[in-house]
PDB file of N, CA and C in Angstrom:
ATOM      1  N   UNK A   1     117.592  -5.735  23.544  1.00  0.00           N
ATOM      2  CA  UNK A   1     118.207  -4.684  24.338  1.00  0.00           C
ATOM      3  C   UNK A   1     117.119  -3.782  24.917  1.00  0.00           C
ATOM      4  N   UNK A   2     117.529  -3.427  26.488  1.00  0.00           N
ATOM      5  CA  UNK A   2     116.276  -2.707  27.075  1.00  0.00           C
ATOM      6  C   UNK A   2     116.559  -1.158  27.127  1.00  0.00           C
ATOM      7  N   UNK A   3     116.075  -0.560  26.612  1.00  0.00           N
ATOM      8  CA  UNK A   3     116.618   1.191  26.757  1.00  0.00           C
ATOM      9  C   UNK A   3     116.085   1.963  27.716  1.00  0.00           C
ATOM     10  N   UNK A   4     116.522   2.451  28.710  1.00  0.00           N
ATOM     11  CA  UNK A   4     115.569   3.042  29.896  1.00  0.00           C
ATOM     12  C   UNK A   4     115.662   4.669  29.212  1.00  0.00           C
ATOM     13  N   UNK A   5     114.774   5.524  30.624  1.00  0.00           N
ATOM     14  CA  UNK A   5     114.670   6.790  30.468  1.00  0.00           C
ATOM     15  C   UNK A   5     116.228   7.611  30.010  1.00  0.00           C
ATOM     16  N   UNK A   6     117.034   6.689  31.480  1.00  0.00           N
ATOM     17  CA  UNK A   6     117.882   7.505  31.536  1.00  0.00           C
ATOM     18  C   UNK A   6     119.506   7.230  30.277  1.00  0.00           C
ATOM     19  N   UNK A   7     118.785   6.045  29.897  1.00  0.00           N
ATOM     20  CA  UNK A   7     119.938   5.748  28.365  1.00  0.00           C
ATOM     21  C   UNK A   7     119.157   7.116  26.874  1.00  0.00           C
ATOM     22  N   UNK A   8     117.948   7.395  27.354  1.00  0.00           N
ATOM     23  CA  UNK A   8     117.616   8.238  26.356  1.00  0.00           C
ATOM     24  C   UNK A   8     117.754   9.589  26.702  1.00  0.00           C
ATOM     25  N   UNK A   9     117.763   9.998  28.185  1.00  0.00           N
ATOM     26  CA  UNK A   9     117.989  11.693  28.290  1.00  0.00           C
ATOM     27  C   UNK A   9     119.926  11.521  28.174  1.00  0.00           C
ATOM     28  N   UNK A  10     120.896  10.440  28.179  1.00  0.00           N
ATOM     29  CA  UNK A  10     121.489  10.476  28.264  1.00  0.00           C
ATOM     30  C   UNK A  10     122.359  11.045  26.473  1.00  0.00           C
ATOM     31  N   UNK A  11     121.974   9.858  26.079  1.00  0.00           N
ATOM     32  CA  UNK A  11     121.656  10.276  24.330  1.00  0.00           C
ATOM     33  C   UNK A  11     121.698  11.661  24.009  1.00  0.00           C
ATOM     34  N   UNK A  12     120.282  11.957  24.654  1.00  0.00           N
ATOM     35  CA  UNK A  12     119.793  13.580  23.391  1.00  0.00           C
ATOM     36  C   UNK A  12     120.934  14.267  24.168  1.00  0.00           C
ATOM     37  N   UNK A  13     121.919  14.379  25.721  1.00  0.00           N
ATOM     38  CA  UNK A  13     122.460  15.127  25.893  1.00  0.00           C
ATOM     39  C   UNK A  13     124.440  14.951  25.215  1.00  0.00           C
ATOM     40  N   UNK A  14     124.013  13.905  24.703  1.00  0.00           N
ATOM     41  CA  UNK A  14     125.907  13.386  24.019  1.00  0.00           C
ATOM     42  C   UNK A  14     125.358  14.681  22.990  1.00  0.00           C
ATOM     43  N   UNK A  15     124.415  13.773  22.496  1.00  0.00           N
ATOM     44  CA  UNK A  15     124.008  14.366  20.713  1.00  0.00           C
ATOM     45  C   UNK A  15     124.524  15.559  20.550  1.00  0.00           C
ATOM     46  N   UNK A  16     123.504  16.429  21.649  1.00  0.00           N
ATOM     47  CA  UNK A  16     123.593  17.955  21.689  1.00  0.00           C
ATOM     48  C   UNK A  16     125.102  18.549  21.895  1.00  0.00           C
ATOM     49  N   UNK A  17     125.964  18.266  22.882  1.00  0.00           N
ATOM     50  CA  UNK A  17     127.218  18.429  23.342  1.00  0.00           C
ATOM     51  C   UNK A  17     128.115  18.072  21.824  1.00  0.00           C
ATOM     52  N   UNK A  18     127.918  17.523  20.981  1.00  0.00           N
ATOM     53  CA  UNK A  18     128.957  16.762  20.102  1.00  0.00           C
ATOM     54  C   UNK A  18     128.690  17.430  18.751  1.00  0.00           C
ATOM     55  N   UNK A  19     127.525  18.181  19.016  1.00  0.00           N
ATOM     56  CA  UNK A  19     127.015  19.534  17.651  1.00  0.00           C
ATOM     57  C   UNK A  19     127.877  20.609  18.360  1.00  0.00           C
ATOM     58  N   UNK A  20     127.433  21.638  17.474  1.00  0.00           N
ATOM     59  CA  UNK A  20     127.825  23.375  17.653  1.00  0.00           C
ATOM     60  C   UNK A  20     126.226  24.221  18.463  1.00  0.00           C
ATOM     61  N   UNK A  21     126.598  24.693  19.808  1.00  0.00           N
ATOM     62  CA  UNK A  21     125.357  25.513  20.290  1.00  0.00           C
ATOM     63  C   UNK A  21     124.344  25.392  19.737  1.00  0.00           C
ATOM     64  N   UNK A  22     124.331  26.036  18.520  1.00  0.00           N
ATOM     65  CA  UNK A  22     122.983  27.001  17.862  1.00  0.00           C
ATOM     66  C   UNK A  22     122.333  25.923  17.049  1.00  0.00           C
ATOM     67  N   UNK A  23     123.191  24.423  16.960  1.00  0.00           N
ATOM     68  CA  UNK A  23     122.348  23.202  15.882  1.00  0.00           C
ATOM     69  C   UNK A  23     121.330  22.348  16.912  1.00  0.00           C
ATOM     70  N   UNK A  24     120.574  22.198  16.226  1.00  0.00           N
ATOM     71  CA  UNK A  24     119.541  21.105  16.946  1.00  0.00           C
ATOM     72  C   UNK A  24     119.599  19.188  16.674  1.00  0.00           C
ATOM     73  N   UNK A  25     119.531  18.503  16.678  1.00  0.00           N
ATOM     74  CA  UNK A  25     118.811  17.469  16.684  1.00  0.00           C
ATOM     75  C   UNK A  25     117.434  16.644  16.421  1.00  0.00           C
ATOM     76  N   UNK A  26     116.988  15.985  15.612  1.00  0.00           N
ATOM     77  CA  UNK A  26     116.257  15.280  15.705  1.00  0.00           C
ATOM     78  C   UNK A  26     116.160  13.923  16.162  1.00  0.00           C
ATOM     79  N   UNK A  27     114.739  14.381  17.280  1.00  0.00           N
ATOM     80  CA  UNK A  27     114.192  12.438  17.805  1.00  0.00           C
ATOM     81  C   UNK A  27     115.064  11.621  17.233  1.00  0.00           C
ATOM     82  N   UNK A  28     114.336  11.488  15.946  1.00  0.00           N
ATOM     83  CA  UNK A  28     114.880  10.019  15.579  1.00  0.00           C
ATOM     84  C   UNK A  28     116.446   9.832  15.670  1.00  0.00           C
ATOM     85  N   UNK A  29     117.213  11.029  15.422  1.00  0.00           N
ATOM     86  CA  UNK A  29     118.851  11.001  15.796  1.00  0.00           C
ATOM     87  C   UNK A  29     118.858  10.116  17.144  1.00  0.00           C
ATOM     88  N   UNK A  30     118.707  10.052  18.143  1.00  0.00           N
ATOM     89  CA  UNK A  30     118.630   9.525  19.201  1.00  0.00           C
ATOM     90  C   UNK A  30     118.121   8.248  19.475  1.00  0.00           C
ATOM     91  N   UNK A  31     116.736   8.072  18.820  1.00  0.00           N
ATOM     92  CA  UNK A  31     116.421   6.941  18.490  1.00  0.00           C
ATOM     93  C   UNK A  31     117.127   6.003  17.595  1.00  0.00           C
ATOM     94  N   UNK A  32     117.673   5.933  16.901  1.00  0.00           N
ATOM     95  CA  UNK A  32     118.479   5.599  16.099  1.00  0.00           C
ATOM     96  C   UNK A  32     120.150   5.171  16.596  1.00  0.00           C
ATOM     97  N   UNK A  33     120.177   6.164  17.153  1.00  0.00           N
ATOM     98  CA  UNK A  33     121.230   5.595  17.935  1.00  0.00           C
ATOM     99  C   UNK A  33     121.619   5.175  18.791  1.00  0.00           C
ATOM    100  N   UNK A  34     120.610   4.500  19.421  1.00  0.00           N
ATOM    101  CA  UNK A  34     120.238   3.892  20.802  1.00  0.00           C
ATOM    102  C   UNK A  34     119.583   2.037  20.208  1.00  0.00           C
ATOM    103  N   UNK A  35     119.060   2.386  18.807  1.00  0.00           N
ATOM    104  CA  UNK A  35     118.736   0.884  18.442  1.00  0.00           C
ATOM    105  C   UNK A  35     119.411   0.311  17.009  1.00  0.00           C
ATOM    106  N   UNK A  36     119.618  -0.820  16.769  1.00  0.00           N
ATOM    107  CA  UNK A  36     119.946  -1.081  15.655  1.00  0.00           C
ATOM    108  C   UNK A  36     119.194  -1.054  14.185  1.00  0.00           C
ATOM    109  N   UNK A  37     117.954  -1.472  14.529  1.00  0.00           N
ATOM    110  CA  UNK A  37     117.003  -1.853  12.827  1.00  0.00           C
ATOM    111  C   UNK A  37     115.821  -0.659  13.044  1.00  0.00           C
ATOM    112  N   UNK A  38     115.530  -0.342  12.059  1.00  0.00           N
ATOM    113  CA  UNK A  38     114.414   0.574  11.783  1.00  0.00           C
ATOM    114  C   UNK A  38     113.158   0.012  12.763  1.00  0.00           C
ATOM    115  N   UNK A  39     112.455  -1.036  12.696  1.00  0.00           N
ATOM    116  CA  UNK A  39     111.510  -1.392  13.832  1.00  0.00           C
ATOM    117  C   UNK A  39     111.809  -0.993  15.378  1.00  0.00           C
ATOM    118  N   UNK A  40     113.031  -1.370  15.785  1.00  0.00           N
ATOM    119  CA  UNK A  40     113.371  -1.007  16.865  1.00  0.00           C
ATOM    120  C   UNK A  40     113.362   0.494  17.699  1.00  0.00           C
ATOM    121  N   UNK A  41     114.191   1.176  16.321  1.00  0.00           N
ATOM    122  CA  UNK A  41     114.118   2.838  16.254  1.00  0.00           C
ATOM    123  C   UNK A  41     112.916   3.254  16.348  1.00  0.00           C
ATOM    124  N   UNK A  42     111.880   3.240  15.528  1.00  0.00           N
ATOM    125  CA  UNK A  42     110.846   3.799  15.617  1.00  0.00           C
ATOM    126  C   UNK A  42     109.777   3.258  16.609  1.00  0.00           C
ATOM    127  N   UNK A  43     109.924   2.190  17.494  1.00  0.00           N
ATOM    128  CA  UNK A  43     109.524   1.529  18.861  1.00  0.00           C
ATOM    129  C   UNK A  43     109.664   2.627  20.289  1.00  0.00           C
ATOM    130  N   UNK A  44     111.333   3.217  19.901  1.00  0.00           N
ATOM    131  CA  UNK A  44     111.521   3.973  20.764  1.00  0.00           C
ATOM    132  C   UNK A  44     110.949   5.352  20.650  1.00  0.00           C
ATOM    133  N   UNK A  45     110.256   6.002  19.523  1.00  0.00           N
ATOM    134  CA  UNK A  45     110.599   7.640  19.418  1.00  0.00           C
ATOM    135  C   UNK A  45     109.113   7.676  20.089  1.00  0.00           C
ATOM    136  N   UNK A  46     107.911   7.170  21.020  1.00  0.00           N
ATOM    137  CA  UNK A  46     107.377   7.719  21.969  1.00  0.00           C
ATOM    138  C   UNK A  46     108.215   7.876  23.035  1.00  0.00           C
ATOM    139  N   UNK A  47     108.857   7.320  23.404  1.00  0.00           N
ATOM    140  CA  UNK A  47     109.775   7.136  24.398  1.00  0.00           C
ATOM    141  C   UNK A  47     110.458   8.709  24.295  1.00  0.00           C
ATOM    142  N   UNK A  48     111.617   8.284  23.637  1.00  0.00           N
ATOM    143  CA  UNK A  48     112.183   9.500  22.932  1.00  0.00           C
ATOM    144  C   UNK A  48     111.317  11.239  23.189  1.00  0.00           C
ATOM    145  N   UNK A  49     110.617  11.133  22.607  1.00  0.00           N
ATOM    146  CA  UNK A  49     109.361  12.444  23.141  1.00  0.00           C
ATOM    147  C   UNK A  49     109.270  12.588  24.666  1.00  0.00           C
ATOM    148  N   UNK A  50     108.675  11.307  25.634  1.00  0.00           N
ATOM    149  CA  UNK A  50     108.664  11.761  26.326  1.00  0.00           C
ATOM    150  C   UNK A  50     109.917  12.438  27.286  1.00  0.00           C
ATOM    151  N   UNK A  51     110.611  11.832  26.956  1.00  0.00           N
ATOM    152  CA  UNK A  51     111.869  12.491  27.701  1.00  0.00           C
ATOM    153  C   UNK A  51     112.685  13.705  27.305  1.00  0.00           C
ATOM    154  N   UNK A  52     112.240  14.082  25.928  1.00  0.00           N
ATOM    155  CA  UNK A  52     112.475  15.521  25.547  1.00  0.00           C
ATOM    156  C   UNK A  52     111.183  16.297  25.938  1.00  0.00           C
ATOM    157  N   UNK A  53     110.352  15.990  25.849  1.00  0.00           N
ATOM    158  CA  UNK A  53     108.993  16.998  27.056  1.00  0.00           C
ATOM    159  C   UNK A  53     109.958  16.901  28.346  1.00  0.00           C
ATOM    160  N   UNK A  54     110.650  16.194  28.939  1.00  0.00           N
ATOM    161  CA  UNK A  54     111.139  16.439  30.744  1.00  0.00           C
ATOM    162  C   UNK A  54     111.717  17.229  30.694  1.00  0.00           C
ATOM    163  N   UNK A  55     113.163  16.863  29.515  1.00  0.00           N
ATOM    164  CA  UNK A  55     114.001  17.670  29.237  1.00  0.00           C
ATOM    165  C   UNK A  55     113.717  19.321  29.826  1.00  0.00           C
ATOM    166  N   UNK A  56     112.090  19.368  28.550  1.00  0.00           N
ATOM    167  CA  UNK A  56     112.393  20.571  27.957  1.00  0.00           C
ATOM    168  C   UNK A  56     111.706  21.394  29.586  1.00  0.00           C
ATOM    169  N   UNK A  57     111.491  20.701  30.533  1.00  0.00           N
ATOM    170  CA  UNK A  57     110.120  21.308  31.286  1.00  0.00           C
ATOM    171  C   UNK A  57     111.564  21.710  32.099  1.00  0.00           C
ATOM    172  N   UNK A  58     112.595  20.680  32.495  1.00  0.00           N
ATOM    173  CA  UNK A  58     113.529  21.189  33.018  1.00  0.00           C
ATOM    174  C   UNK A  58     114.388  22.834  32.490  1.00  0.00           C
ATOM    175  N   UNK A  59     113.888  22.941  31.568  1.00  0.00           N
ATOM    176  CA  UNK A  59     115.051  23.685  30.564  1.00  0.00           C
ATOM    177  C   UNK A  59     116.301  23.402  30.187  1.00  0.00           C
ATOM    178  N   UNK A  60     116.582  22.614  30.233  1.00  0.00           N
ATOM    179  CA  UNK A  60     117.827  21.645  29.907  1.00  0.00           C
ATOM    180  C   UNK A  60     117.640  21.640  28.413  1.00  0.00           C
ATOM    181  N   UNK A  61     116.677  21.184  27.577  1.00  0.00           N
ATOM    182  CA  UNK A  61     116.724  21.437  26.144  1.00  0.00           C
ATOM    183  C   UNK A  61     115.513  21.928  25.772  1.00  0.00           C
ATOM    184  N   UNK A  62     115.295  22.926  24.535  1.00  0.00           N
ATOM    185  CA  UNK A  62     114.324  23.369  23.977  1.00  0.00           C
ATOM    186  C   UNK A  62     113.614  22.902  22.540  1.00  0.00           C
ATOM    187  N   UNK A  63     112.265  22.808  22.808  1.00  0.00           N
ATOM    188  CA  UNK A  63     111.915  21.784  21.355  1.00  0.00           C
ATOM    189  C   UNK A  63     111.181  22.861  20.520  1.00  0.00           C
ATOM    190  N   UNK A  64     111.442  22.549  19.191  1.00  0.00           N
ATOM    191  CA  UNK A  64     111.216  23.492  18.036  1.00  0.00           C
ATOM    192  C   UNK A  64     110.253  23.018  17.463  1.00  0.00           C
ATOM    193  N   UNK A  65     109.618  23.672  16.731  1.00  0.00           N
ATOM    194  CA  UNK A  65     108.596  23.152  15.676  1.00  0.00           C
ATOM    195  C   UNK A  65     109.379  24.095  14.714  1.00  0.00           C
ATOM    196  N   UNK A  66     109.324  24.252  13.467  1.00  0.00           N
ATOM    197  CA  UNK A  66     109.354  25.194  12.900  1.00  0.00           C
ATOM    198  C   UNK A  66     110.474  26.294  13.001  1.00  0.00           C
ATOM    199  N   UNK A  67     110.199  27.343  13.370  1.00  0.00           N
ATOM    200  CA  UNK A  67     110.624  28.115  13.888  1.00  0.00           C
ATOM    201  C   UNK A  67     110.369  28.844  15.570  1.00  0.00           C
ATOM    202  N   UNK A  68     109.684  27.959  15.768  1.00  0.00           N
ATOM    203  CA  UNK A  68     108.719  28.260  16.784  1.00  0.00           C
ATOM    204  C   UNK A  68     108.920  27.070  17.906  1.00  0.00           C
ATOM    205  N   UNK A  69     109.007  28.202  19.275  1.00  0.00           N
ATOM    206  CA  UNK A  69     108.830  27.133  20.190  1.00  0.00           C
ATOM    207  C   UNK A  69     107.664  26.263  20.456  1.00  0.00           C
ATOM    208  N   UNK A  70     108.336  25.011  20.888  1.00  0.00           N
ATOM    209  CA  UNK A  70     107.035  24.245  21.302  1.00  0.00           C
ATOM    210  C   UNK A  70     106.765  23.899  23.127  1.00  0.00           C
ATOM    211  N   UNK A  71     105.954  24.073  23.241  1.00  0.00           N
ATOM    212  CA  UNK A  71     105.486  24.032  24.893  1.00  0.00           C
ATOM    213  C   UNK A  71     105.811  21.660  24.937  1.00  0.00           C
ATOM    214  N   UNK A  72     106.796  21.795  26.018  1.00  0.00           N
ATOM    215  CA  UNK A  72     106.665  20.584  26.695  1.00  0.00           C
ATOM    216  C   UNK A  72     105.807  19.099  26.563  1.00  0.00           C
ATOM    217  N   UNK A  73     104.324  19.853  26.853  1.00  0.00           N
ATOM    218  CA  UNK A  73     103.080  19.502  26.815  1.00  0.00           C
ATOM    219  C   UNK A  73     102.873  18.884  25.425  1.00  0.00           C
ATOM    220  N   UNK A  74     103.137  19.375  24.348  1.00  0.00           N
ATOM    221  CA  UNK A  74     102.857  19.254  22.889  1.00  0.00           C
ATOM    222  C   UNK A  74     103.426  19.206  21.885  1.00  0.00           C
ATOM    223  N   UNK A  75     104.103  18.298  22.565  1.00  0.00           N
ATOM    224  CA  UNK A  75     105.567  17.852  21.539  1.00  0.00           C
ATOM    225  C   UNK A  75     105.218  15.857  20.745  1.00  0.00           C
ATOM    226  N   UNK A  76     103.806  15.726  21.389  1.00  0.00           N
ATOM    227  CA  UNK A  76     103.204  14.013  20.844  1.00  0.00           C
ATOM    228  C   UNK A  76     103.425  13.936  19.218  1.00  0.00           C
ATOM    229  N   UNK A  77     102.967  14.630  18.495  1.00  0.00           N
ATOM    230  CA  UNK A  77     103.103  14.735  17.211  1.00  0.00           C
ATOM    231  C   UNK A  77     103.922  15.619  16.443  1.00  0.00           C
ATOM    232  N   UNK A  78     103.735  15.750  15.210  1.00  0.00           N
ATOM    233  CA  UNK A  78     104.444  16.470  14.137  1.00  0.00           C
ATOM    234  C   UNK A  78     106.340  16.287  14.751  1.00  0.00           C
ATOM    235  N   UNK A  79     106.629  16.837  13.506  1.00  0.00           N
ATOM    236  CA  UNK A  79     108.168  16.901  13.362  1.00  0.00           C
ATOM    237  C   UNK A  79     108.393  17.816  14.207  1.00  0.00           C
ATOM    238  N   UNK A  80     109.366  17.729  15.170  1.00  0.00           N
ATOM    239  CA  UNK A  80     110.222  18.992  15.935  1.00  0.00           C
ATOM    240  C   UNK A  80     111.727  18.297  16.250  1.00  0.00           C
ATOM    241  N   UNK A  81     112.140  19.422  16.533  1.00  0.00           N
ATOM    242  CA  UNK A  81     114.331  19.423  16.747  1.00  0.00           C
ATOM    243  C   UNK A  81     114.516  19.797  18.242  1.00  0.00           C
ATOM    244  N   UNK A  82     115.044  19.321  18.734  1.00  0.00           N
ATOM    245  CA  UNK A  82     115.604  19.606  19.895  1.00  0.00           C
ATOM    246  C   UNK A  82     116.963  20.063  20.057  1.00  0.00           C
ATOM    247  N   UNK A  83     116.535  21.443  20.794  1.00  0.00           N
ATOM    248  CA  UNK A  83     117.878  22.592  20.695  1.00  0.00           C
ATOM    249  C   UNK A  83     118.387  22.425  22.374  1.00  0.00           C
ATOM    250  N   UNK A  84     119.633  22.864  22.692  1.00  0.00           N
ATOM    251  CA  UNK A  84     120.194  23.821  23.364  1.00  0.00           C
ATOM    252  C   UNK A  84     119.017  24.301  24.681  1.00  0.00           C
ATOM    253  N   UNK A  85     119.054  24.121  25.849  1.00  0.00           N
ATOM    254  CA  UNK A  85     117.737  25.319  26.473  1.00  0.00           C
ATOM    255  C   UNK A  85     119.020  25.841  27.441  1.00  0.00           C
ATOM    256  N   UNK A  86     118.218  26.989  28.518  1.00  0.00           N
ATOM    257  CA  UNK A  86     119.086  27.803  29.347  1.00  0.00           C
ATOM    258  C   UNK A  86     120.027  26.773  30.236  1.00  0.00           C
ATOM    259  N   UNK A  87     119.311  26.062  30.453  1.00  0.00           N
ATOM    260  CA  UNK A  87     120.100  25.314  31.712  1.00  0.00           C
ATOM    261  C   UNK A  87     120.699  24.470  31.261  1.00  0.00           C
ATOM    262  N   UNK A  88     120.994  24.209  30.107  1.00  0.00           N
ATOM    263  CA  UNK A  88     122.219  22.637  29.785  1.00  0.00           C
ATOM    264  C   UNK A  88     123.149  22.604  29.874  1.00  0.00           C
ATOM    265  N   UNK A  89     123.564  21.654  30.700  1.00  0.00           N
ATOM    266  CA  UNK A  89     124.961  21.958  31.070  1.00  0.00           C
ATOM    267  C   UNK A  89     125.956  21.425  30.234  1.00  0.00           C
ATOM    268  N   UNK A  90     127.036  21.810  30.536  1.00  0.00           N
ATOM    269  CA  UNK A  90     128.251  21.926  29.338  1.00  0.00           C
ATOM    270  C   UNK A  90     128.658  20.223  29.831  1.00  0.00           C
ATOM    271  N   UNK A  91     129.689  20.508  30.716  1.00  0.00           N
ATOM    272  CA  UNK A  91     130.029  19.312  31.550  1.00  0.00           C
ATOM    273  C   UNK A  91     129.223  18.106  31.985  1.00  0.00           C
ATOM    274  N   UNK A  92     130.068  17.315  31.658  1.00  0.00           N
ATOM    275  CA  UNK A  92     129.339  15.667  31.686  1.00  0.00           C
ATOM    276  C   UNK A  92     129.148  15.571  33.232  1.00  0.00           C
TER     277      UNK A  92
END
C-alpha cells in the first residue's frame, strides 16, 4: 500500500477532529493508522513529520515538545504531540 502526503495530512486532521480541542495526538497515532505491521508504521513516521512541519507552518496544527512549542523547522527528532493550531478548520 502506497501512502501519499495527502493520505497523511488527511489522517492527522480525522485524528484531531475525532479528539476534544485541547487533546493532542501523537505521530505514531497516524502512522499507525495509515499502516498495518509495526515495520510499515515506523517506515512512515519521517513522512508523518514532514507533513506535520507543513501543517504546522500553515497553522493548521501546532507541535509540542513538552510543554513547549516547537518551531516547524525542528520537529526531525525527539517525541512531540500534535495539537489544535489557529487555523484548523472544523469542517471537512
Amino acid at each position: 500500500m502506497s501512502v501519499s502526503r495527502s493520505d497523511i495530512e488527511d489522517c492527522v486532521l480525522r485524528l484531531l477532529r475525532q479528539r476534544a480541542a485541547t487533546s493532542s495526538i501523537c505521530p505514531s497515532d497516524v502512522a499507525r493508522a495509515l499502516a498495518a505491521d509495526e515495520a510499515a508504521w515506523r517506515a512512515l513516521m519521517p513522512a508523518v513529520r514532514q507533513v506535520a512541519s507543513a501543517l504546522a507552518r500553515e497553522g493548521r496544527i501546532i507541535v509540542t515538545q513538552g510543554s513547549a512549542t516547537v518551531h516547524p523547522d525542528a520537529i526531525s527528532h525527539g517525541p512531540i504531540r500534535l495539537r489544535r493550531g489557529p487555523t484548523f478548520e472544523q469542517a471537512e
